[in-house]
PDB file of N, CA and C in Angstrom:
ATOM      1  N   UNK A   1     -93.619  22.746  26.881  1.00  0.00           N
ATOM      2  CA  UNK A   1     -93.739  22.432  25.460  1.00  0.00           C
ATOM      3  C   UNK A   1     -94.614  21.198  25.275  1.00  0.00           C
ATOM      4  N   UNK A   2     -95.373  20.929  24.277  1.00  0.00           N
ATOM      5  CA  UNK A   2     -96.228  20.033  23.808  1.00  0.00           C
ATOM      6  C   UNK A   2     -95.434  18.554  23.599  1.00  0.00           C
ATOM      7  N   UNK A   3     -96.094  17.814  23.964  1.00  0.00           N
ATOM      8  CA  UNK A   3     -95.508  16.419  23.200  1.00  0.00           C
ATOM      9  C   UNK A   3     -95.762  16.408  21.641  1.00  0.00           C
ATOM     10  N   UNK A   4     -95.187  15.624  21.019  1.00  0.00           N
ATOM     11  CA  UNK A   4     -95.384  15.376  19.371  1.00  0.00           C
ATOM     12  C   UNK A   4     -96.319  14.230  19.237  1.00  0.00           C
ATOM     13  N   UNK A   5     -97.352  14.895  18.521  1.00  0.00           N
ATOM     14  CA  UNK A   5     -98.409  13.647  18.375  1.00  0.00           C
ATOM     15  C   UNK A   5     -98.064  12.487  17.250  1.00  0.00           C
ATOM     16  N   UNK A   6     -98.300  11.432  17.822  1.00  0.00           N
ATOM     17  CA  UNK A   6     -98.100   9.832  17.122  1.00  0.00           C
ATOM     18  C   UNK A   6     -98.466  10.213  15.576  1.00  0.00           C
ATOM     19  N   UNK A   7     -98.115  10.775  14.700  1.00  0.00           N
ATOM     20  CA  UNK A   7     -99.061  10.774  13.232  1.00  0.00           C
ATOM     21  C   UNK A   7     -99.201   9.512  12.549  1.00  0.00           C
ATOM     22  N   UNK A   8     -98.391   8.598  12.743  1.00  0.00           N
ATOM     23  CA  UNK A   8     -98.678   7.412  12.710  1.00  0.00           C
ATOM     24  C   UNK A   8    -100.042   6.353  13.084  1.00  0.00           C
ATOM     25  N   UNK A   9     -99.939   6.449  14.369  1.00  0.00           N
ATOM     26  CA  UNK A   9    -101.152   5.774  14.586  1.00  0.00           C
ATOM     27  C   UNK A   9    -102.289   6.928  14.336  1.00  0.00           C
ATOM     28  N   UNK A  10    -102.407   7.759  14.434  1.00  0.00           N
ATOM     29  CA  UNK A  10    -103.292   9.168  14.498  1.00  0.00           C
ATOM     30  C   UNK A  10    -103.911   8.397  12.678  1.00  0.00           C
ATOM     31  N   UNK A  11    -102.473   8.376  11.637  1.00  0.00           N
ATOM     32  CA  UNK A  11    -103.072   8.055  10.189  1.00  0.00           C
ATOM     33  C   UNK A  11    -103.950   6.760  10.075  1.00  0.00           C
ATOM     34  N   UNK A  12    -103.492   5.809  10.500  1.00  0.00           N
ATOM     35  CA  UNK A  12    -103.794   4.488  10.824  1.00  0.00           C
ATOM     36  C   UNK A  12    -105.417   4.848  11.150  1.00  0.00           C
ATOM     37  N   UNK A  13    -105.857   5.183  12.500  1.00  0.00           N
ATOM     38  CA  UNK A  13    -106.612   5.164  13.381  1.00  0.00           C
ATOM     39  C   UNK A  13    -107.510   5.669  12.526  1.00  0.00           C
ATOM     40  N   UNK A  14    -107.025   7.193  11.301  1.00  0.00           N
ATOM     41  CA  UNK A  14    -108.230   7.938  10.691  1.00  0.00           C
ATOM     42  C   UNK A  14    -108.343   6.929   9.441  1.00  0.00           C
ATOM     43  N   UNK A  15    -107.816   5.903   9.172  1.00  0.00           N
ATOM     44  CA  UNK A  15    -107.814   5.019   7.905  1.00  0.00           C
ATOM     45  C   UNK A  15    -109.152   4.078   7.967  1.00  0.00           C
ATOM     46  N   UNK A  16    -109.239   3.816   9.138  1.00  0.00           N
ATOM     47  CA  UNK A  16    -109.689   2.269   9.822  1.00  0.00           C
ATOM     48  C   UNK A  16    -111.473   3.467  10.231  1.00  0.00           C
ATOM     49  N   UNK A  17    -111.251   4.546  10.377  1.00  0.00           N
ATOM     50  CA  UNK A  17    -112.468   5.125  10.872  1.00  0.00           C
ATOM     51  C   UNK A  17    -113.194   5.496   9.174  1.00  0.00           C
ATOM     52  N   UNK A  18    -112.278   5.832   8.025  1.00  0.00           N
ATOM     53  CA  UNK A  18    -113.015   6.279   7.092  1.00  0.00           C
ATOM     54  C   UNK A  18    -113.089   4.932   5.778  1.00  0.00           C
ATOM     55  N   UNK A  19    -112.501   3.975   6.649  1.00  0.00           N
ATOM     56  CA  UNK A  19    -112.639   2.718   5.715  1.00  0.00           C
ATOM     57  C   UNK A  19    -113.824   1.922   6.011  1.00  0.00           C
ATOM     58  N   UNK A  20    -113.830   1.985   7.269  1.00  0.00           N
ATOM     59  CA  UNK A  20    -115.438   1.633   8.108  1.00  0.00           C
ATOM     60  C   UNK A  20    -117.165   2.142   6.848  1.00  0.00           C
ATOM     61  N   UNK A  21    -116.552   3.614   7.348  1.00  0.00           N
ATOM     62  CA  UNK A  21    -117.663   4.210   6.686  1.00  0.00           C
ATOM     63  C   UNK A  21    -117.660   3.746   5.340  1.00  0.00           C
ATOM     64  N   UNK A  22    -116.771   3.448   4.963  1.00  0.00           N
ATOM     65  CA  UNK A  22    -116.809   3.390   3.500  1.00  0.00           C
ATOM     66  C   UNK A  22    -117.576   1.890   3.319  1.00  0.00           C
ATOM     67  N   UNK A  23    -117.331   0.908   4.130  1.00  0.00           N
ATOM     68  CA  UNK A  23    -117.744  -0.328   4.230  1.00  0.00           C
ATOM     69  C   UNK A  23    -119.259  -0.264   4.162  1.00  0.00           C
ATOM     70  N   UNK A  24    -119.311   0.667   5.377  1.00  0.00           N
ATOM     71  CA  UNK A  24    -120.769   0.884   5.939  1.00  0.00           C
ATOM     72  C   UNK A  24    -122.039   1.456   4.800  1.00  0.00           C
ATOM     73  N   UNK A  25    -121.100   1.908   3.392  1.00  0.00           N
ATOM     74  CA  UNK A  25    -122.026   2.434   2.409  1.00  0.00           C
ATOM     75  C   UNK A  25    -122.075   3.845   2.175  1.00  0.00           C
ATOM     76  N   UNK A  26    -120.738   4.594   2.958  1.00  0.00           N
ATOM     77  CA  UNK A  26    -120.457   6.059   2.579  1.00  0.00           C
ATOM     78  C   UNK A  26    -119.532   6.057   1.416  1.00  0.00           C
ATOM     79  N   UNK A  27    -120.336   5.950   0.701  1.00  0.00           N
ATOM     80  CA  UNK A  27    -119.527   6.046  -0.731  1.00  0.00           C
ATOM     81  C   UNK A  27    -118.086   7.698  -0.480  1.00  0.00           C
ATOM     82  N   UNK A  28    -118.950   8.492   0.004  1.00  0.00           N
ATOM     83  CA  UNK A  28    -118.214   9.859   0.280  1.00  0.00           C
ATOM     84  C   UNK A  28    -116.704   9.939   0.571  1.00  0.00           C
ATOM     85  N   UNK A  29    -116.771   8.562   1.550  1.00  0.00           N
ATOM     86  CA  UNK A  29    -115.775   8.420   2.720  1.00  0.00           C
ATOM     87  C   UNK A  29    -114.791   7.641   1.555  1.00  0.00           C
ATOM     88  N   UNK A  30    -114.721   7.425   0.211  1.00  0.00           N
ATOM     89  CA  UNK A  30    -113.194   7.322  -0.010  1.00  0.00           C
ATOM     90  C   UNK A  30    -112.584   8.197  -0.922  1.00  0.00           C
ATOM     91  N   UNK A  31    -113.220   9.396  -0.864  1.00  0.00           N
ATOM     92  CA  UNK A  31    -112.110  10.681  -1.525  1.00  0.00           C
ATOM     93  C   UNK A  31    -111.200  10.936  -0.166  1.00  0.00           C
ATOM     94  N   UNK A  32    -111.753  10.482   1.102  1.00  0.00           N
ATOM     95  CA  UNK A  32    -111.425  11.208   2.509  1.00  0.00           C
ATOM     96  C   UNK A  32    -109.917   9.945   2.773  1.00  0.00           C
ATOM     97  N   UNK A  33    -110.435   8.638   2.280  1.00  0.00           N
ATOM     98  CA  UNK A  33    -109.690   8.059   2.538  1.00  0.00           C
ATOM     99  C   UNK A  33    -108.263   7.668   1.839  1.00  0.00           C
ATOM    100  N   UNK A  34    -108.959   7.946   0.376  1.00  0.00           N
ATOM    101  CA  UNK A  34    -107.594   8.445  -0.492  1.00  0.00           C
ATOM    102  C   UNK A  34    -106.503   9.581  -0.305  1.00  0.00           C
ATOM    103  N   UNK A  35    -107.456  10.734   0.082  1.00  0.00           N
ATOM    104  CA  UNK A  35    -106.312  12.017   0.577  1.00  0.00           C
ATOM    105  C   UNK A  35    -105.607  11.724   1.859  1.00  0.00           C
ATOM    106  N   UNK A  36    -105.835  10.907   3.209  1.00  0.00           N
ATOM    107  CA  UNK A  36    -105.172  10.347   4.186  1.00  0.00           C
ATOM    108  C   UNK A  36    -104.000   9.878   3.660  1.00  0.00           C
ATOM    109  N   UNK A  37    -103.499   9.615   2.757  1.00  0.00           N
ATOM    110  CA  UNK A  37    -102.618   9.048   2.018  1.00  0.00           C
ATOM    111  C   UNK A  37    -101.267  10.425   2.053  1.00  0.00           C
ATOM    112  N   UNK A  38    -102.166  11.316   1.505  1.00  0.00           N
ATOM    113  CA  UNK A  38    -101.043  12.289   0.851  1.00  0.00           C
ATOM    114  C   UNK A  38    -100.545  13.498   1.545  1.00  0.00           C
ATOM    115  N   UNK A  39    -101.946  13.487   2.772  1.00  0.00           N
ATOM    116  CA  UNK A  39    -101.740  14.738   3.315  1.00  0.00           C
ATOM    117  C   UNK A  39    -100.522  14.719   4.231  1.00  0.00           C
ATOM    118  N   UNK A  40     -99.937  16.017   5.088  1.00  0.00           N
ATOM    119  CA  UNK A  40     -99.341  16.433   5.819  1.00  0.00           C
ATOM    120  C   UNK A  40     -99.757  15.742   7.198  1.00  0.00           C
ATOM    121  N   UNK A  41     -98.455  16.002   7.831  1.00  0.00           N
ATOM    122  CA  UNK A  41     -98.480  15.346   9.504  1.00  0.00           C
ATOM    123  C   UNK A  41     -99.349  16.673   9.894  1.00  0.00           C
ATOM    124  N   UNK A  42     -99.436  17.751   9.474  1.00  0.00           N
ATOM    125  CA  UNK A  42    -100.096  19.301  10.029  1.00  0.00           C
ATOM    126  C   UNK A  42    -101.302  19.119   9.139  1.00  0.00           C
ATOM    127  N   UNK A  43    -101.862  18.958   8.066  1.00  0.00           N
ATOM    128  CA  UNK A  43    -103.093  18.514   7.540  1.00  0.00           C
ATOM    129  C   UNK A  43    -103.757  17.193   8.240  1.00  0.00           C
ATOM    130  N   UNK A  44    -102.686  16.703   8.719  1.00  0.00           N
ATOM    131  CA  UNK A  44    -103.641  14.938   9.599  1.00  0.00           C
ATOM    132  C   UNK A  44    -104.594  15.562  10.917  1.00  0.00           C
ATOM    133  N   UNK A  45    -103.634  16.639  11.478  1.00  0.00           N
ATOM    134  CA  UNK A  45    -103.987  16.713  12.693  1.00  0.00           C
ATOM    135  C   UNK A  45    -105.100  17.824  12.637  1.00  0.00           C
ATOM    136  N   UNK A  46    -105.146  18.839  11.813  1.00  0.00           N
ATOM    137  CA  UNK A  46    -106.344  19.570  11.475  1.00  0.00           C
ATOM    138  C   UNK A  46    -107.566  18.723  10.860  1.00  0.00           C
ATOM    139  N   UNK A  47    -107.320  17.378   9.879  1.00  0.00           N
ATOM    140  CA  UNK A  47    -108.473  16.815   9.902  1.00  0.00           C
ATOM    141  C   UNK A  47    -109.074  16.325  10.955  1.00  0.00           C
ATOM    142  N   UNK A  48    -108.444  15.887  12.318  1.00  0.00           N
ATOM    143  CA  UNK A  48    -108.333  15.284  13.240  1.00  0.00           C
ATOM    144  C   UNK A  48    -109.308  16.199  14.188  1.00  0.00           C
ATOM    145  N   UNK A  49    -108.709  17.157  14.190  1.00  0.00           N
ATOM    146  CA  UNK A  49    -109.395  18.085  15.037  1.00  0.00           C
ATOM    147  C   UNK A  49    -110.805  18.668  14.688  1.00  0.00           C
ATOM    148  N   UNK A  50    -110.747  18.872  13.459  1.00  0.00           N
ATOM    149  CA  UNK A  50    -112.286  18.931  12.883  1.00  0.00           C
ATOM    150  C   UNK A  50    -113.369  17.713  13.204  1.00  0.00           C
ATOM    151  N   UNK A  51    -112.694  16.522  13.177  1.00  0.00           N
ATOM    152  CA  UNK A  51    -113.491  15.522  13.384  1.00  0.00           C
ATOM    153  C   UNK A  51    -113.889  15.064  14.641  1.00  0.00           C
ATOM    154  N   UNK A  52    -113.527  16.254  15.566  1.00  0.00           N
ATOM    155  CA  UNK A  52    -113.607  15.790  17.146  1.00  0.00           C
ATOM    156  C   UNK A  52    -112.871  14.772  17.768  1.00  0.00           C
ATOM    157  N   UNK A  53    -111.890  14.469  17.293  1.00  0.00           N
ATOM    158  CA  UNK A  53    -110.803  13.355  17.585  1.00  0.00           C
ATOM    159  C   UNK A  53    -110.043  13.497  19.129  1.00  0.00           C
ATOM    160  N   UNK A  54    -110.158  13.641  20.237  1.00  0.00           N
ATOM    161  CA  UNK A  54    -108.862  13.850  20.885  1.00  0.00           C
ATOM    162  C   UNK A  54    -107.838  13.523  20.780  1.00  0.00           C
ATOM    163  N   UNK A  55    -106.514  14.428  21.091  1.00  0.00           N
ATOM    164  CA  UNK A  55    -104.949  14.169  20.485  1.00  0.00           C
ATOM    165  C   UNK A  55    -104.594  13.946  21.452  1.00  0.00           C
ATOM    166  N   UNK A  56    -105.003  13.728  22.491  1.00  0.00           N
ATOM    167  CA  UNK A  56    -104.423  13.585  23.907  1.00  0.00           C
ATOM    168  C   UNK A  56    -104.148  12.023  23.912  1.00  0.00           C
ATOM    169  N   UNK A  57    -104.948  11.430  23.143  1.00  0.00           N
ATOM    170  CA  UNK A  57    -104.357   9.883  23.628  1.00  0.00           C
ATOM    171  C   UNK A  57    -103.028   9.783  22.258  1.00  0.00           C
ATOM    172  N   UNK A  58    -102.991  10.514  21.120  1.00  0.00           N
ATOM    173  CA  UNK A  58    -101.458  10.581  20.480  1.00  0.00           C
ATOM    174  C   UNK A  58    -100.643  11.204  20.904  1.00  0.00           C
ATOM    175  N   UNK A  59    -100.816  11.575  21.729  1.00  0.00           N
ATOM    176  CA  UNK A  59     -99.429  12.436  22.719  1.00  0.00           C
ATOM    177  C   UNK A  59     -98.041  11.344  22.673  1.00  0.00           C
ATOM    178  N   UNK A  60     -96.967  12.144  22.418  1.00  0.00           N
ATOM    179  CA  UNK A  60     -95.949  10.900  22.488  1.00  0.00           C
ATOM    180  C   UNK A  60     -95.239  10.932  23.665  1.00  0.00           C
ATOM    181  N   UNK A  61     -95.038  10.614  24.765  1.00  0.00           N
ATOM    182  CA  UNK A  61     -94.385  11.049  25.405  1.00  0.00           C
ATOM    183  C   UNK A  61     -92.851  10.015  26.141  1.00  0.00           C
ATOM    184  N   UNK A  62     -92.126  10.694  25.895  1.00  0.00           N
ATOM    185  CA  UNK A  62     -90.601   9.845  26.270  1.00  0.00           C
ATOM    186  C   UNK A  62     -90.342   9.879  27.855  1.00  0.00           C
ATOM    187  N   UNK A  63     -89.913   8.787  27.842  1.00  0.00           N
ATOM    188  CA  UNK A  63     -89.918   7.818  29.159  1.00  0.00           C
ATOM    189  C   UNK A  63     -88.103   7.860  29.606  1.00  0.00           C
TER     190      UNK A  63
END
């Protein structure tokens, strides 16, 4: 069975990547960063995956 990915830091991590852009002058990047807000732990990880993200380092795994 799969570990449960961190959605936590996973949200965090996609906050700090589309707040960047937004800094950087992607105006685009804060409809992306407003919906991070609302979406699903299963909508985080499909944005995630679209964005080429690996989930392997949110793997949670118990010790």
């Amino acid at each position: 069975m799969d570990e449960p990915i961190d959605t936590k830091k996973l949200r965090l991590d996609l906050m700090n990547f589309y707040g960047t852009a937004l800094f950087a002058g992607f105006d685009g990047a804060l409809e992306d960063l407003l919906e991070l807000d609302k979406e699903s732990e299963e909508e985080l990880i499909k944005r995630a995956i679209k964005k080429g993200i690996d989930l392997q380092k949110y793997k949670e795994i118990d010790h």
